[in-house]
N, C-alpha and C. Protein backbone atom coordinates (compact mmCIF):
# COMPACT_ATOMS: atom_id res chain seq x y z
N UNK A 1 13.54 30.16 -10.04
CA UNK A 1 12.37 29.41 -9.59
C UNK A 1 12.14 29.70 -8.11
N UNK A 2 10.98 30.03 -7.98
CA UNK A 2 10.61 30.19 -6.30
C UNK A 2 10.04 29.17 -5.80
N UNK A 3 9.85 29.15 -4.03
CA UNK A 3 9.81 27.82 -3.78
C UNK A 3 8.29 27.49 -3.79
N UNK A 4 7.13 28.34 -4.03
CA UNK A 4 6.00 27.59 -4.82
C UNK A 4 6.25 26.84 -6.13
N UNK A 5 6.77 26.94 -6.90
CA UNK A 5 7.08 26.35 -8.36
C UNK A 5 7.47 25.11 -8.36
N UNK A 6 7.11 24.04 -8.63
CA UNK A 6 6.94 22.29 -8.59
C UNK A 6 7.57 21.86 -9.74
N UNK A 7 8.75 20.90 -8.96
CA UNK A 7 9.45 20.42 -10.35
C UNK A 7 8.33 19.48 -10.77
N UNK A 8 8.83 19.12 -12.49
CA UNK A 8 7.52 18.04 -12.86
C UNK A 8 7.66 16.76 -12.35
N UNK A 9 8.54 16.21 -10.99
CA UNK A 9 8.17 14.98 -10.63
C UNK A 9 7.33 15.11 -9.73
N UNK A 10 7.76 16.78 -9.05
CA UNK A 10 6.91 16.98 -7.51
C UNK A 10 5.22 16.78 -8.54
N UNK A 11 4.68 17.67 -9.42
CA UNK A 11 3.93 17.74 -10.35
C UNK A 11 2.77 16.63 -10.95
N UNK A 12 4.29 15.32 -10.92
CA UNK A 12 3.29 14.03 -11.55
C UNK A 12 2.89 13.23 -10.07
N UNK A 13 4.05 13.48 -8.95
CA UNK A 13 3.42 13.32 -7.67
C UNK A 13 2.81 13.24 -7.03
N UNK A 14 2.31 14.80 -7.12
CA UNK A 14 0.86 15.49 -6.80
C UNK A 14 0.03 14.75 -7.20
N UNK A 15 -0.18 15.00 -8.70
CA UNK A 15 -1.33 14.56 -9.29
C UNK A 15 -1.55 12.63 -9.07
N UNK A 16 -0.75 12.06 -9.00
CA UNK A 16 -0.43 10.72 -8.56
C UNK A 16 -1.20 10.30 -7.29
N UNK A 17 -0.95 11.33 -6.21
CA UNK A 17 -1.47 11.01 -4.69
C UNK A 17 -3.04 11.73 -4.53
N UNK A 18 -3.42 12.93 -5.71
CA UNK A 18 -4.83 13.31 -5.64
C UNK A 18 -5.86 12.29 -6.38
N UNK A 19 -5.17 11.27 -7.18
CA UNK A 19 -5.77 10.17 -7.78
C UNK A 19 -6.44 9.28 -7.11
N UNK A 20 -5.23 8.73 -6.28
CA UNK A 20 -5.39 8.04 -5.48
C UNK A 20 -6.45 8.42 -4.37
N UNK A 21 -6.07 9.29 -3.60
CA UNK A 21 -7.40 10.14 -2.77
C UNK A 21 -8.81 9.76 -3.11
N UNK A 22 -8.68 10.66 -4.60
CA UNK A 22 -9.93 10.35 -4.85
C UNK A 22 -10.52 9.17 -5.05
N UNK A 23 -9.65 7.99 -5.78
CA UNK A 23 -10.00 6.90 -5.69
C UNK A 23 -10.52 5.91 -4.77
N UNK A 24 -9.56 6.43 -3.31
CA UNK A 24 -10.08 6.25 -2.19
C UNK A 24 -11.03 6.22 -1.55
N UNK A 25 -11.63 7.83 -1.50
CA UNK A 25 -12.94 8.46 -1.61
C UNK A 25 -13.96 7.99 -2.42
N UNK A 26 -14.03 7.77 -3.60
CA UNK A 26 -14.55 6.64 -4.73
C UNK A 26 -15.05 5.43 -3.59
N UNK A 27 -14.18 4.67 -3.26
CA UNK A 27 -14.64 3.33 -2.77
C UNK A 27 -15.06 3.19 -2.01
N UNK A 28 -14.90 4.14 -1.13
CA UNK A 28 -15.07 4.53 0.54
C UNK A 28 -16.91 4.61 0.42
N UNK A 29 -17.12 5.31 -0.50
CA UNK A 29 -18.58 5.67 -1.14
C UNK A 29 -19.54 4.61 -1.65
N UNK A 30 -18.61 3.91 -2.43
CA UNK A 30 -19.25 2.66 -3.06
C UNK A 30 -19.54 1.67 -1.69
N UNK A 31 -18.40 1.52 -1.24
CA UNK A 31 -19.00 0.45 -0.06
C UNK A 31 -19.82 0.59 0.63
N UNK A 32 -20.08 1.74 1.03
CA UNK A 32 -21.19 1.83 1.41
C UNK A 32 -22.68 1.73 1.01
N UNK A 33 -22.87 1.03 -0.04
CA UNK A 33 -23.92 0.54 -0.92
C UNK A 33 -23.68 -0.67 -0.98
N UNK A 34 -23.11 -1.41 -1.15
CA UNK A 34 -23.01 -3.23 -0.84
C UNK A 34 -23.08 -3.94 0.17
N UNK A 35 -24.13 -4.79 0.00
CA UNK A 35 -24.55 -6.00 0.71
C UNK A 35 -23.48 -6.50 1.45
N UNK A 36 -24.01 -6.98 2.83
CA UNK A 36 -22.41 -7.67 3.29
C UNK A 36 -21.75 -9.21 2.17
N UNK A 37 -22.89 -9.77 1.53
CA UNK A 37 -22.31 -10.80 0.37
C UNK A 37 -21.04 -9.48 -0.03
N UNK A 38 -21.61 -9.04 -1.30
CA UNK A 38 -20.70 -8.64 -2.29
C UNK A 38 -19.38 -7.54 -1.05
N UNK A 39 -19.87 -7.15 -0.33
CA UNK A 39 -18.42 -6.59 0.45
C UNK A 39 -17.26 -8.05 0.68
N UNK A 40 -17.93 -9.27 0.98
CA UNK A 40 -17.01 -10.16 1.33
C UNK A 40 -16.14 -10.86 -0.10
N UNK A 41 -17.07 -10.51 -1.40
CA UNK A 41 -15.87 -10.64 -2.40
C UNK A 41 -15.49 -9.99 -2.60
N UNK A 42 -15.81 -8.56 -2.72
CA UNK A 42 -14.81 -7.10 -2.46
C UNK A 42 -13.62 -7.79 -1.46
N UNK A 43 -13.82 -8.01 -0.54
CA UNK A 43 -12.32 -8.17 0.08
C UNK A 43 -11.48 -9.44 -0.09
N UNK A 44 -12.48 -10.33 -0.62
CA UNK A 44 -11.76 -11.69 -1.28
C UNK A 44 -10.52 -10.77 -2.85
N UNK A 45 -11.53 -10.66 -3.51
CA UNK A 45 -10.73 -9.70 -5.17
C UNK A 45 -9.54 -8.90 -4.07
N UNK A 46 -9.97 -7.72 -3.34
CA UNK A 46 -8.77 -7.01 -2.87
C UNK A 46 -7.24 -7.76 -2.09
N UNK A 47 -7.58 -9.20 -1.42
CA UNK A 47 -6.56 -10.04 -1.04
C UNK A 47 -6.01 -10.38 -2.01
N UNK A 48 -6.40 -11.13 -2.87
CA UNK A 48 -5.69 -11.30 -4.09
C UNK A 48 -5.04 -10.50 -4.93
N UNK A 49 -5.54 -9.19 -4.71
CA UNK A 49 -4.74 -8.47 -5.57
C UNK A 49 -3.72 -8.07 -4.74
N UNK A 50 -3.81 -7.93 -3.61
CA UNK A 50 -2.76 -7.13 -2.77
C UNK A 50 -1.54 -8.40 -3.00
N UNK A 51 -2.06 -9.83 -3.04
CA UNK A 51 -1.14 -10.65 -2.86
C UNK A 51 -0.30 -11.20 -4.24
N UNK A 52 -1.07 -10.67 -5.56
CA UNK A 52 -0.62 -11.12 -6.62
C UNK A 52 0.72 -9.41 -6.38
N UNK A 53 0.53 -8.55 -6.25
CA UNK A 53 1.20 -7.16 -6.29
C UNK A 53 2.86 -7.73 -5.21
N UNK A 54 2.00 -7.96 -3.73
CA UNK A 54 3.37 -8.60 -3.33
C UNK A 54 3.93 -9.92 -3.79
N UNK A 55 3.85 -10.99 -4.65
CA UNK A 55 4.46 -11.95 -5.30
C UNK A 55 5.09 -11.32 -6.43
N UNK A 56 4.82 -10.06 -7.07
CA UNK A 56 5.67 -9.61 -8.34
C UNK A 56 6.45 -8.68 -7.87
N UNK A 57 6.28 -7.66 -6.48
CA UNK A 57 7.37 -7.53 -6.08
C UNK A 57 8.76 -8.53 -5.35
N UNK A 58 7.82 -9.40 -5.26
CA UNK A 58 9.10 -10.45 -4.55
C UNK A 58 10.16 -11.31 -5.45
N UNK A 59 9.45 -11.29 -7.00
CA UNK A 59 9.81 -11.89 -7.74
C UNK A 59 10.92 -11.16 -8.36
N UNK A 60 10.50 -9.46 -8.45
CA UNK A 60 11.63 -8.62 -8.56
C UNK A 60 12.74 -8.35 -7.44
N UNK A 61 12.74 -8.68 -6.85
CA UNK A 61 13.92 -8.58 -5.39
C UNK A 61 14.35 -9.90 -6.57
N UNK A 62 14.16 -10.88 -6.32
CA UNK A 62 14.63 -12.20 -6.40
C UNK A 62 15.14 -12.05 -7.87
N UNK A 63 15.58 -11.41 -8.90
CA UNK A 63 15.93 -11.02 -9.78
C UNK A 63 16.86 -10.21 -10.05
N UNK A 64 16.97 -9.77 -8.94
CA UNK A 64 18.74 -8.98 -8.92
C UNK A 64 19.35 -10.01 -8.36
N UNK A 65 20.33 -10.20 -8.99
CA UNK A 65 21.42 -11.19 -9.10
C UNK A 65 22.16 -11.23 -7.30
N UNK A 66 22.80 -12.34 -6.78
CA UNK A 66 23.21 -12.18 -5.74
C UNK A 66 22.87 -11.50 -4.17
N UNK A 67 21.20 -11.30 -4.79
CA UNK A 67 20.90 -10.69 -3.60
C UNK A 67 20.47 -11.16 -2.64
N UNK A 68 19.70 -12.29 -2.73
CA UNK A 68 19.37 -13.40 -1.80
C UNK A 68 20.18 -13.95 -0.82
N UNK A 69 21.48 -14.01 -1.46
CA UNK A 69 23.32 -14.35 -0.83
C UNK A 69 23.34 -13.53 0.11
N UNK A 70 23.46 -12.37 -0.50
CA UNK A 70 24.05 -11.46 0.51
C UNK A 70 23.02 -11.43 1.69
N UNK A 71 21.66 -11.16 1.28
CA UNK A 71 20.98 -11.43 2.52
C UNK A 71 21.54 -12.14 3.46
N UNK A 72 21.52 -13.44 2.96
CA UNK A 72 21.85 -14.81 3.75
C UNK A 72 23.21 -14.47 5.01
N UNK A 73 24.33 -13.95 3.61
CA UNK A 73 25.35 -13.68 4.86
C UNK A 73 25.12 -12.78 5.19
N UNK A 74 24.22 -11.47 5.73
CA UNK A 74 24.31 -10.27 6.32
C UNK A 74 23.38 -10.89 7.64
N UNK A 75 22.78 -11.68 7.24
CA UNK A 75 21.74 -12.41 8.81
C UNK A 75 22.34 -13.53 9.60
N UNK A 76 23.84 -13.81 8.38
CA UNK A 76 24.64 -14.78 9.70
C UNK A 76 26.08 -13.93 10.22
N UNK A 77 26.00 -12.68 9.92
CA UNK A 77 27.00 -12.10 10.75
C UNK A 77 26.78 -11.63 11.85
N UNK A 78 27.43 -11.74 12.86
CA UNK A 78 27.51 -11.72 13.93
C UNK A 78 27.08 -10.22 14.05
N UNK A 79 26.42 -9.75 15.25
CA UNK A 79 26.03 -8.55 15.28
C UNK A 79 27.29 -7.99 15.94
N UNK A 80 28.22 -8.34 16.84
CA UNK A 80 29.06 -7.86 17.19
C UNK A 80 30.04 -7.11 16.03
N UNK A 81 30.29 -7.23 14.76
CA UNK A 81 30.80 -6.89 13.60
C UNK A 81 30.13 -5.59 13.21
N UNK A 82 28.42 -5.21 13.61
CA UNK A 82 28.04 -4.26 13.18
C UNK A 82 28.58 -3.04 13.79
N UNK A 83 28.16 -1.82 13.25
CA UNK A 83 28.58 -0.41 14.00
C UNK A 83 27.09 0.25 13.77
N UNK A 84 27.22 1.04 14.83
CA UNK A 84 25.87 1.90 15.00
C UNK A 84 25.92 3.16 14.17
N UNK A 85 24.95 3.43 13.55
CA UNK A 85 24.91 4.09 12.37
C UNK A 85 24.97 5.37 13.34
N UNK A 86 24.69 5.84 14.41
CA UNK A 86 24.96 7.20 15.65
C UNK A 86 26.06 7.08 15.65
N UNK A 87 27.14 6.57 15.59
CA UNK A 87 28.37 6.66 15.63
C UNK A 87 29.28 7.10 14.44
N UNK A 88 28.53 6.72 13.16
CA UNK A 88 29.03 7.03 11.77
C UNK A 88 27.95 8.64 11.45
N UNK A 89 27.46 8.51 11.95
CA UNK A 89 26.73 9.83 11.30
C UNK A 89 26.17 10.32 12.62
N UNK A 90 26.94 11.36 13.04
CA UNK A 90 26.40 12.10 14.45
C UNK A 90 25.08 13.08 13.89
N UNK A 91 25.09 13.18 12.70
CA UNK A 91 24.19 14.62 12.46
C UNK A 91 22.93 13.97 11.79
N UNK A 92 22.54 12.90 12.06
CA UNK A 92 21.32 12.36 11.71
C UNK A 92 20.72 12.09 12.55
């Protein structure tokens, strides 16, 4: 395989982020035809969705078992306990 040749994740990737683009491009277009009314429920619908998207990711964090804990104790340890990740990995 040479290095033009795309594995099929690079593949569904691609095609994943030219979707999007265009979709982008799509709206970018449309808005520009709406009234300032309907732009302001355009961005009412888009809050909500952005906010229903982050409540089901949050709901998935909160679904792995013990992870909330560990949070908890990793934000009451003392920072003096930490080590600097330049010190563990010089070549990063």
């Amino acid at each position: 395989m040479n290095s033009t040749d795309n594995s099929p994740t690079e593949d569904i990737e691609s095609a994943v982020s030219a979707s999007v683009s265009e979709l982008q491009h799509q709206l970018h277009d449309l808005l520009k035809q709406l009234s300032p009314e309907r732009l302001q429920v355009l961005a009412d619908f888009a809050a909500y969705l952005a906010d229903a998207e982050s409540e089901a990711a949050t709901q998935e964090l909160l679904a792995i078992p013990g992870l909330l804990e560990r949070v908890q104790q990793n934000r009451a340890t003392p920072k003096t306990h930490y080590t600097s990740w330049r010190t563990l990995r010089s070549d990063v």
